[in-house]
Protein backbone atom coordinates (compact mmCIF):
# COMPACT_ATOMS: atom_id res chain seq x y z
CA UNK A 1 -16.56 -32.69 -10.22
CA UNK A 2 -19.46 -30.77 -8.33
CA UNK A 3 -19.30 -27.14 -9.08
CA UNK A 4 -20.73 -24.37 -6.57
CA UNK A 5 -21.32 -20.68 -7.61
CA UNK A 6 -19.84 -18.39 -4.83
CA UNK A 7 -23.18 -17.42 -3.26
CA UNK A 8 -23.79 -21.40 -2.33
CA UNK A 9 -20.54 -21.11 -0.20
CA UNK A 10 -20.43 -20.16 3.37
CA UNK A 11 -17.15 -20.27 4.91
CA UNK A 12 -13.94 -20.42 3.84
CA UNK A 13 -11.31 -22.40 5.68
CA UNK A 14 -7.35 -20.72 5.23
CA UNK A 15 -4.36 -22.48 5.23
CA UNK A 16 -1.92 -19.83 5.38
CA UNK A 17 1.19 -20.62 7.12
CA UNK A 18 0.25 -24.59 8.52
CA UNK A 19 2.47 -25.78 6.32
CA UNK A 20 5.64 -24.00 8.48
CA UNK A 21 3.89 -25.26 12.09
CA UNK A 22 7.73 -24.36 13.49
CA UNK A 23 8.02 -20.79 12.42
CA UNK A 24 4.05 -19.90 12.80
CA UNK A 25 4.07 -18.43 15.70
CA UNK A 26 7.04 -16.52 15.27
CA UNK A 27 5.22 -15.09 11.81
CA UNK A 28 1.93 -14.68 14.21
CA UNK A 29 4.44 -12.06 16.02
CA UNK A 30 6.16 -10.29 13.60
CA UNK A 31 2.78 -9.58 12.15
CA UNK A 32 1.29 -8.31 15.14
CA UNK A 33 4.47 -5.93 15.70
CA UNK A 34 4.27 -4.64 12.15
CA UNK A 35 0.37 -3.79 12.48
CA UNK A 36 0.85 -1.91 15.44
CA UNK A 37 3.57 -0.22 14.08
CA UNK A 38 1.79 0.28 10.89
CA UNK A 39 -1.18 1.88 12.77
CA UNK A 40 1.00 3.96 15.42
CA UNK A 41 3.32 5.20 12.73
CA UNK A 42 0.77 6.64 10.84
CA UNK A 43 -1.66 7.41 13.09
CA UNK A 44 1.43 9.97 14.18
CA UNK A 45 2.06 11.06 10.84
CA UNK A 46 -1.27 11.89 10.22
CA UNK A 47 -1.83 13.56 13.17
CA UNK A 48 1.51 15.86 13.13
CA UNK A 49 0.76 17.02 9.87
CA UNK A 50 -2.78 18.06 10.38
CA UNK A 51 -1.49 19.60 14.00
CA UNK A 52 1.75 21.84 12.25
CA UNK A 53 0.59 24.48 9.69
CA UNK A 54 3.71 23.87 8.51
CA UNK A 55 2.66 21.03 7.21
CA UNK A 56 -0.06 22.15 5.34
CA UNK A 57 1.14 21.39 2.15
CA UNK A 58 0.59 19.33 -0.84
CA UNK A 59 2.93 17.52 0.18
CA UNK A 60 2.13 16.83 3.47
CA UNK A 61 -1.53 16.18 2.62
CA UNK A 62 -0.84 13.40 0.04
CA UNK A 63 1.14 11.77 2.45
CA UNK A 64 -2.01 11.89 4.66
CA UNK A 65 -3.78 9.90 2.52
CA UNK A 66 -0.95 7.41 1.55
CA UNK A 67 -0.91 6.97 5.51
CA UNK A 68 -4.64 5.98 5.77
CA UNK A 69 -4.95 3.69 3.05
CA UNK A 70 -1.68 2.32 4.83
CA UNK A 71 -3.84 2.06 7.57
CA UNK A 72 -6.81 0.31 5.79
CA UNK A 73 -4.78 -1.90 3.45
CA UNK A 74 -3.02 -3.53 6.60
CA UNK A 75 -6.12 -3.54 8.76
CA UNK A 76 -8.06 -5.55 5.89
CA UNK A 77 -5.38 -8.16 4.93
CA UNK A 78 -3.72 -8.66 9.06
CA UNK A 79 -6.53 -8.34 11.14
CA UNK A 80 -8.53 -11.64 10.29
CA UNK A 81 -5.17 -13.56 9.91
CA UNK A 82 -4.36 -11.98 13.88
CA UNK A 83 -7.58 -12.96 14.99
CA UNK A 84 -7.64 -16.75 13.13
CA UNK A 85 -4.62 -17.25 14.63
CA UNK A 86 -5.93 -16.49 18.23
CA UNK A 87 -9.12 -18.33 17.25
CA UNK A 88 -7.90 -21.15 15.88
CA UNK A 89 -10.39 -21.26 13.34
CA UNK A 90 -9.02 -20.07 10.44
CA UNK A 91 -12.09 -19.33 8.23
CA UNK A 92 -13.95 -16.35 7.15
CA UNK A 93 -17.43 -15.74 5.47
CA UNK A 94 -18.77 -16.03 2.10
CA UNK A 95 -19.58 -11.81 2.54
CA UNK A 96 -16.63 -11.45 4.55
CA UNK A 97 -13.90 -13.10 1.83
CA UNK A 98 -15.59 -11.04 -0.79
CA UNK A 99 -15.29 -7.69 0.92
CA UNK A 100 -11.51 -8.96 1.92
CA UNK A 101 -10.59 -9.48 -1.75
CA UNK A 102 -12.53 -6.36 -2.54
CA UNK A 103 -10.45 -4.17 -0.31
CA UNK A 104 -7.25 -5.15 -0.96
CA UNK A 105 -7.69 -5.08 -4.74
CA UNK A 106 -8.97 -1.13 -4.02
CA UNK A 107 -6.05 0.06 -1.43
CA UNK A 108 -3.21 -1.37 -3.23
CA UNK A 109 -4.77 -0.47 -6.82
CA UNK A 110 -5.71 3.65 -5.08
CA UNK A 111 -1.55 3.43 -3.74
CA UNK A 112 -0.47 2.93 -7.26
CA UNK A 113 -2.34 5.97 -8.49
CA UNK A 114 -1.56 8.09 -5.49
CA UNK A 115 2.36 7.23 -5.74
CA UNK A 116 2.31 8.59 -9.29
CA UNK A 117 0.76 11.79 -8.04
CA UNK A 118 2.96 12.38 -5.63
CA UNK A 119 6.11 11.90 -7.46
CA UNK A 120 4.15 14.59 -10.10
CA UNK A 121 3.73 16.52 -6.81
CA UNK A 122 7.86 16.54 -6.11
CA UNK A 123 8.56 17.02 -9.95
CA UNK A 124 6.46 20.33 -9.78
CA UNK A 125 7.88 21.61 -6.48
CA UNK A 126 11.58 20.78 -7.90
CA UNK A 127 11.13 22.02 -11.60
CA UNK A 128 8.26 24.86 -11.41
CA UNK A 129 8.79 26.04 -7.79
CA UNK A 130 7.34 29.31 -8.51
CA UNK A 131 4.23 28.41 -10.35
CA UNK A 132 4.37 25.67 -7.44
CA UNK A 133 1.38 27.24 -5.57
CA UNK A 134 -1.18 28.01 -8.02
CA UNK A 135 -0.32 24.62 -10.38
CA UNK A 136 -0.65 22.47 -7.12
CA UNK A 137 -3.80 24.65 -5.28
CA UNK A 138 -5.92 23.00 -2.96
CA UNK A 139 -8.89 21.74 -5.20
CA UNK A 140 -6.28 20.29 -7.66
CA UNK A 141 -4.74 18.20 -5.44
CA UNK A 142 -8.13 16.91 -3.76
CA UNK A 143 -9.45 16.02 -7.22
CA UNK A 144 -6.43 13.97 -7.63
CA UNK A 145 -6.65 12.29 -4.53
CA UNK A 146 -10.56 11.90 -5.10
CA UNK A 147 -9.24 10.66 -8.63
CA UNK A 148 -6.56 8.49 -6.99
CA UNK A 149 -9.36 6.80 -4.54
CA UNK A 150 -12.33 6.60 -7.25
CA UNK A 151 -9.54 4.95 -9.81
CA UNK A 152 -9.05 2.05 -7.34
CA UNK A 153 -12.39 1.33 -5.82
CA UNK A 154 -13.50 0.96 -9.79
CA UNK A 155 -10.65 -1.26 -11.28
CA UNK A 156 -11.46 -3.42 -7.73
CA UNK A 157 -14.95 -3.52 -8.43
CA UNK A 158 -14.17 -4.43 -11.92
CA UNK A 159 -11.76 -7.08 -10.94
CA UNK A 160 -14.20 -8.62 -8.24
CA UNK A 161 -17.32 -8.54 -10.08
CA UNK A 162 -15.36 -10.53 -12.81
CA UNK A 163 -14.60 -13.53 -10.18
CA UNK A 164 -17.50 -13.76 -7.82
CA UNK A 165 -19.61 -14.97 -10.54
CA UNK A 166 -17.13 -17.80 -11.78
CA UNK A 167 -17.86 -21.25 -10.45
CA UNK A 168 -15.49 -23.20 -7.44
CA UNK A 169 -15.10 -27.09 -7.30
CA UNK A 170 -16.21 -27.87 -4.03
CA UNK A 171 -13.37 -26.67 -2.90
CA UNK A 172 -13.43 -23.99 -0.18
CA UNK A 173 -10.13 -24.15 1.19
CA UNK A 174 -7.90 -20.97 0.34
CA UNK A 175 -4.04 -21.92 0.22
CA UNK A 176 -3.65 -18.12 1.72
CA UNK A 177 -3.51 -15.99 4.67
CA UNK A 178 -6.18 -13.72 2.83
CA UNK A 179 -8.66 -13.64 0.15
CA UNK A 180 -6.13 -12.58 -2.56
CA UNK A 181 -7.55 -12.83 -5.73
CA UNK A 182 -4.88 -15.11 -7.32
CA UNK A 183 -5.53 -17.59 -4.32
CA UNK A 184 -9.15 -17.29 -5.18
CA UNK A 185 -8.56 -18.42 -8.50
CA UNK A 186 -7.06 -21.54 -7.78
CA UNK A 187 -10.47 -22.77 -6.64
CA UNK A 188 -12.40 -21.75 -9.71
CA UNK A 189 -12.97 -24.75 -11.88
CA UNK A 190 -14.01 -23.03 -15.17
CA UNK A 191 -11.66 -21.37 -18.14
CA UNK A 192 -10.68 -18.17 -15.97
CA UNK A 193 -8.57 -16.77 -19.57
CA UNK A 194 -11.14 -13.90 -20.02
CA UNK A 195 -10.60 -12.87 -15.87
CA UNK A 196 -6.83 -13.02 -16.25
CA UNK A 197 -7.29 -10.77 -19.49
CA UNK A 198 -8.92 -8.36 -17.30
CA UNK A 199 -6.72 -8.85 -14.84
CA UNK A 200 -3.55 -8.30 -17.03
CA UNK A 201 -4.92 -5.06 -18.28
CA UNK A 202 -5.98 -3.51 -15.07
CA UNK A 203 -1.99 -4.36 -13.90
CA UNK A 204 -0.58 -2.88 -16.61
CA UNK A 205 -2.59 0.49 -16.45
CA UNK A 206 -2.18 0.75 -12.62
CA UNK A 207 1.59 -0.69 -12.42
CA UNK A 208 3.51 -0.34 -15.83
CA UNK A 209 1.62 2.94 -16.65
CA UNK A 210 2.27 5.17 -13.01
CA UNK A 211 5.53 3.68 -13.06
CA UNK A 212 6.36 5.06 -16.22
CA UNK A 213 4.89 8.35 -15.01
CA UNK A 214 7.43 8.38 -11.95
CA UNK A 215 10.31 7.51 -13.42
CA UNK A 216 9.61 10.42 -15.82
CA UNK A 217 9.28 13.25 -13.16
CA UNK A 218 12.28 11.51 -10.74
CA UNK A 219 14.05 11.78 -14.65
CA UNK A 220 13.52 15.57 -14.92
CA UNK A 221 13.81 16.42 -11.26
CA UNK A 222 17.29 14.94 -10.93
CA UNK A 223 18.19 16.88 -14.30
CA UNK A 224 16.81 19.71 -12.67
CA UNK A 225 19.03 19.06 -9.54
CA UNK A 226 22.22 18.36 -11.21
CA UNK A 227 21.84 22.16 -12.27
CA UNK A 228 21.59 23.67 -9.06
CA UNK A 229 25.35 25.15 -7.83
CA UNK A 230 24.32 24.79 -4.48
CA UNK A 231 25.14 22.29 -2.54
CA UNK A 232 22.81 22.36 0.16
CA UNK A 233 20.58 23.35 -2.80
CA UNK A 234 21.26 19.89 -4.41
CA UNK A 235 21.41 18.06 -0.99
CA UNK A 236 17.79 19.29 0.05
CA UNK A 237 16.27 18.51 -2.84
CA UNK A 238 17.46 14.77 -2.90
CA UNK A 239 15.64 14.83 0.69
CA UNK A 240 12.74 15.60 -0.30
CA UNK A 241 12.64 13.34 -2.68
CA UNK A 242 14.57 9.96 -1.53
CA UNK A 243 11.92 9.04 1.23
CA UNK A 244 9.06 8.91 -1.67
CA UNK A 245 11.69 7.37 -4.06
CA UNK A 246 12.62 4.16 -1.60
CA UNK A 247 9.11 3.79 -0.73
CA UNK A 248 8.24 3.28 -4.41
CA UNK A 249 10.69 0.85 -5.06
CA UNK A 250 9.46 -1.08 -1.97
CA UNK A 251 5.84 -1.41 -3.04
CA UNK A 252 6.26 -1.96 -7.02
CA UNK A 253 8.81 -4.11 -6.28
CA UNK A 254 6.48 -6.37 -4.52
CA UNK A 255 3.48 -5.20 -6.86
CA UNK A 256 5.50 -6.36 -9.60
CA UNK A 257 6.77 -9.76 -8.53
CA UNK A 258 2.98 -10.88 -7.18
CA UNK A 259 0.91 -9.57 -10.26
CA UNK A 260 3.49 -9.52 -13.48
CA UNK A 261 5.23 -12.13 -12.82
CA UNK A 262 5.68 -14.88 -15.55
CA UNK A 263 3.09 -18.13 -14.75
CA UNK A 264 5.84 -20.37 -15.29
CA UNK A 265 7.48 -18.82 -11.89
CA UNK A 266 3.59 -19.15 -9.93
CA UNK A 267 4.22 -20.61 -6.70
CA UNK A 268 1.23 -19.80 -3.67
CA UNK A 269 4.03 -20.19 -0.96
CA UNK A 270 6.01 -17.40 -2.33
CA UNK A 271 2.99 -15.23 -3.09
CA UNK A 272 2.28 -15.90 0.67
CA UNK A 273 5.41 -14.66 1.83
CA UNK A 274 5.14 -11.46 -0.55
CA UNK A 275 2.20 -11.00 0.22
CA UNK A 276 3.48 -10.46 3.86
CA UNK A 277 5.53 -7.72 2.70
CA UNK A 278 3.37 -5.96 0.16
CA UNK A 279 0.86 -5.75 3.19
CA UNK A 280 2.61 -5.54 6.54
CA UNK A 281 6.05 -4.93 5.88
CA UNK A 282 5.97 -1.63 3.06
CA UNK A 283 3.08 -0.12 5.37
CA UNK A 284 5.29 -0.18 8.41
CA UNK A 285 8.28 1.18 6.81
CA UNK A 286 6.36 4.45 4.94
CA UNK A 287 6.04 6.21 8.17
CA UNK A 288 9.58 5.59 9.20
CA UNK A 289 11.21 6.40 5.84
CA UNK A 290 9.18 9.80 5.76
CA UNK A 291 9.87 10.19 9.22
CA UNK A 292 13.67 9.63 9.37
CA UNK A 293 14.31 11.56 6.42
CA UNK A 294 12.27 14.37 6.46
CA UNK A 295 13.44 17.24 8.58
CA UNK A 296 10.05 19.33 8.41
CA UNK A 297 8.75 16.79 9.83
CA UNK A 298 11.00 15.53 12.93
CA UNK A 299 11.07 19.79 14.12
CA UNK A 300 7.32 19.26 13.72
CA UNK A 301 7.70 15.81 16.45
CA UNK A 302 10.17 18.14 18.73
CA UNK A 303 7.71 21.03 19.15
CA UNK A 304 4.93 18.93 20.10
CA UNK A 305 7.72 17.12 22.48
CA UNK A 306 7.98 20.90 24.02
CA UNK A 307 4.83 21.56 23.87
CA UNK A 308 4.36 18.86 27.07
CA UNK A 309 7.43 18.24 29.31
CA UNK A 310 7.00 14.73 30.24
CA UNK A 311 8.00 14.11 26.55
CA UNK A 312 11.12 15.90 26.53
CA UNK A 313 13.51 12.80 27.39
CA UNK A 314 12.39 11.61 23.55
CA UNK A 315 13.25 14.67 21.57
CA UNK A 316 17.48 13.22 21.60
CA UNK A 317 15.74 10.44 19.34
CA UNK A 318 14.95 12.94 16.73
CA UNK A 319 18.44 14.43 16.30
């Protein structure tokens, strides 16, 4: 069987959804609706908290990043499927499938990290409120964003640079919507055991590992709230921390069922569907979950709403 090393291939020709020619368009749709929500939604929520100085928390400025690499995530994996779609083409570049696979391996492995920060963030706020401040100060929580972004762009690296130089069959055609790296594998030709291995390892130390790390801190911060006699007492803290909770079990729900999953249950149609959600579906719903269930930040929506009267009619919305 003729064997190719990645370099000696041009273009790349996607499948993605041909095989459902009935319900294409409508999945052409849906995607386009959830990237421009993705992209207003966030755009929003980055913008209100930077605006509000009430906002200028550690908090608030974790979810600022979680919001861009939303942003990037969903701009790298939905806007070459949009525009193949319109096209017609379906393909993409040798240099442009790399970067693809590149990217998404760095966003969603940097959103893994960053989750697990920010549920340390909410643990410390709950369970050390007053040594809050000075535990979470400004350069500690932009070394562990730095820490969160670095983490991912090096396990991606590692992860890519352990599959470009792997040999295909001749075959260029990606059963995908995206270069995702477990799509990319199925053209590789050669014993891919030692990739996997790496694979494997990176998954459990960016998915197992935070995991474990969050359901520690959500452990002690709901022993922490079961202690507080208040009941608004009790019934802010849960609000503070259910919108970060349900958008955790959203993405390593997906995370999980896409890169742990047992080989025996590998099917490319399902991963194509999941892969939907893990990049278009989770991204739209962040902004709305932290949105619609934080109250700091809907009184920050209504006094920008003041602020210009033509707005006004939209503040109701927000009650």
């Amino acid at each position: 069987m003729f064997q190719a090393n990645w370099t000696s291939v041009t273009v790349f020709f996607f499948l993605g959804f041909s095989h459902y020619p009935k319900v294409e368009v409508i999945i052409f749709v849906l995607c386009l609706l959830m990237y421009l929500i993705t992209l207003l939604g966030n755009v929003i929520l980055i913008s209100i908290s930077i605006l509000d100085s009430h906002l200028h928390s550690p908090m608030y400025f974790f979810l600022r990043n979680l919001s861009f690499l939303d942003i990037l995530y969903t701009s790298s994996a939905l806007i070459p499927m949009l525009a193949n779609f319109v096209s017609g083409k379906n393909t993409i570049s040798f240099s442009g499938c790399a970067t693809q696979m590149y990217f998404s391996l760095a966003m969603g492995s940097t959103e893994c990290v960053l989750l697990s920060m920010m549920a340390y963030d909410r643990y410390v706020a709950i369970c050390n409120p007053l040594r809050y401040p000075s535990i979470m100060n400004r350069r500690v929580c932009v070394q562990t964003a730095t820490g969160s972004w670095a983490t991912g762009f090096l396990t991606a690296l590692v992860e890519a640079m352990s599959v470009l130089p792997l040999s295909l069959c001749g075959n260029n055609t990606i059963n995908h919507f995206t270069c995702e790296i477990l799509a990319i594998l199925k053209l590789v030709c050669v014993d891919t055991s030692m990739v996997q291995l790496i694979m494997l390892v990176i998954s459990i130390l960016l998915l197992p590992l935070p995991m474990l790390l969050i359901c520690i801190s959500f452990a002690f911060i709901l022993a922490n709230i079961l202690r507080i006699s208040s009941v608004d007492g009790r019934s802010k803290a849960f609000s503070t921390c259910a919108a970060h909770l349900t958008v955790v079990v959203l993405f390593y729900g997906t995370a999980f069922s896409m890169y742990l999953k047992p080989s025996a249950v590998d099917s490319q149609e399902i991963d194509k569907f999941m892969a939907l959600v893990y990049a278009g579906f989770t991204p739209m719903l962040n902004p709305i979950i932290y949105s619609l269930r934080n109250k700091e930040v809907k009184v920050a929506v209504k006094k920008l709403l003041i602020r210009n009267p033509f707005n006004t009619l939209l503040i109701p919305i927000l009650k």
